[in-house]
Protein backbone atom coordinates (compact mmCIF):
# COMPACT_ATOMS: atom_id res chain seq x y z
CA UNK A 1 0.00 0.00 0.00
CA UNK A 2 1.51 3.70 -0.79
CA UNK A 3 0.07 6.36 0.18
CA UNK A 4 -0.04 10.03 -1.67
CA UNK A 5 -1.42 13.44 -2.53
CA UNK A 6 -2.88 14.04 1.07
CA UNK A 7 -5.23 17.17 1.18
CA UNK A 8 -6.30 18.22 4.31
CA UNK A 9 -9.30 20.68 5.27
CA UNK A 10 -9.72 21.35 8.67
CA UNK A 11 -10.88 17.91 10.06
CA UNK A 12 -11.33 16.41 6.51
CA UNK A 13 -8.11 14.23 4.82
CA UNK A 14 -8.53 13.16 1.39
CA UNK A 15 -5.77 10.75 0.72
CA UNK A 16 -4.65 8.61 -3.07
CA UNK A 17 -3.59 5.57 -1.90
CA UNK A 18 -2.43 2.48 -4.65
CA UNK A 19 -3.39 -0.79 -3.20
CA UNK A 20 -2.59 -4.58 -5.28
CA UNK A 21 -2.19 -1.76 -8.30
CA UNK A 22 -5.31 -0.33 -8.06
CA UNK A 23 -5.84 3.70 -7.61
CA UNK A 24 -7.76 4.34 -4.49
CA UNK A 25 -9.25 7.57 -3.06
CA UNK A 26 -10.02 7.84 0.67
CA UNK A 27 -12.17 10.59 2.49
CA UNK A 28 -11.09 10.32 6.11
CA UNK A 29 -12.63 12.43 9.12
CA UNK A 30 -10.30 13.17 12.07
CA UNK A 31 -12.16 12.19 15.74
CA UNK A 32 -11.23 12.82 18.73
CA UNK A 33 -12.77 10.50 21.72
CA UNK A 34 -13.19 11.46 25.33
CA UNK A 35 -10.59 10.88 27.74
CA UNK A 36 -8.17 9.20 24.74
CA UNK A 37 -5.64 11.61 24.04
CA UNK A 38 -4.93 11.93 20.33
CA UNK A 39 -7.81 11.24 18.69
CA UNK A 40 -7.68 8.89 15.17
CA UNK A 41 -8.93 8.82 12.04
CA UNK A 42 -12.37 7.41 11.02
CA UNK A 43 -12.94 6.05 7.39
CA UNK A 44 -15.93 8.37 6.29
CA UNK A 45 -15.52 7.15 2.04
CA UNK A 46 -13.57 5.69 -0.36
CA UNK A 47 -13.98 4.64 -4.38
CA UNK A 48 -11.26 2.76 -6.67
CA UNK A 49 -10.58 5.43 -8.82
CA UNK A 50 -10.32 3.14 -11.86
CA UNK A 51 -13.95 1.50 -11.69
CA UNK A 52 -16.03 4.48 -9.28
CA UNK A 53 -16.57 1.24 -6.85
CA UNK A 54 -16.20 0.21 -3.47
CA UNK A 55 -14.28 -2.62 -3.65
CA UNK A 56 -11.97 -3.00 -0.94
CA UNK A 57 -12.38 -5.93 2.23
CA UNK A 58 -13.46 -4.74 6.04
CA UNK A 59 -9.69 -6.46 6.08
CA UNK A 60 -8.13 -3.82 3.39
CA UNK A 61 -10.26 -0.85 5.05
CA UNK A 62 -9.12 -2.11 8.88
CA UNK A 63 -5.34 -2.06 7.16
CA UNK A 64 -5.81 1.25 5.64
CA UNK A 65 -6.96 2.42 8.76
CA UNK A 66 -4.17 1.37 11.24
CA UNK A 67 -1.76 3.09 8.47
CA UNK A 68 -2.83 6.12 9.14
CA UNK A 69 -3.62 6.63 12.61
CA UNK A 70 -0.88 6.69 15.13
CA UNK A 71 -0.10 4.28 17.66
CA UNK A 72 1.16 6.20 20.62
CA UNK A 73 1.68 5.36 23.56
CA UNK A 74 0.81 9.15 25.01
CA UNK A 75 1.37 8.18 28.65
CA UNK A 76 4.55 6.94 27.89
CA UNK A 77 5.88 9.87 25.76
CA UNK A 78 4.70 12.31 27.83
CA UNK A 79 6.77 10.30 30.96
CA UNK A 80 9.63 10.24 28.69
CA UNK A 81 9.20 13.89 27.71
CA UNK A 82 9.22 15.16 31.44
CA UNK A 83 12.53 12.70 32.23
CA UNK A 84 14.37 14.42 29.42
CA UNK A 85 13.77 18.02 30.05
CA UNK A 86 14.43 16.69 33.93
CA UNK A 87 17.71 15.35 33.25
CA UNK A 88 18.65 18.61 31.23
């Protein structure tokens, strides 16, 4: 999967992504959830570029998806954050 052209309004991300050699367009929404620091991206549309269908598995979306949000460990950053500037 590679990922390009990313064009981002406000909360909106619209993001070209080629997946098995096939030209995909994604529309993703940026949420943020109580008491989760962060927030992540939620899948709002997408269309193979090629064909104007939605042809993709829950398993290719669910992939897609854990590309592009982050998987931080907040907590822990912040912890290591606070030692560095500490130790300085």
């Amino acid at each position: 999967m590679e990922l390009s052209n990313f064009i981002l309004h406000k909360d909106i991300l619209l993001i070209h992504a080629d997946i098995n050699g096939n030209d995909y367009i994604f529309t993703v929404k940026w949420k943020t959830i109580e008491n989760k620091k962060g927030g992540e991206w939620e899948l709002k549309s997408y269309l193979n570029n090629s064909n104007g269908k939605k042809d993709l598995s829950e398993r290719q979306l669910q992939q897609f998806i854990d590309r592009i949000n982050p998987q931080w460990d907040w907590e822990k950053d912040q912890e290591q954050i606070m030692k560095a500037i500490k130790n300085d």
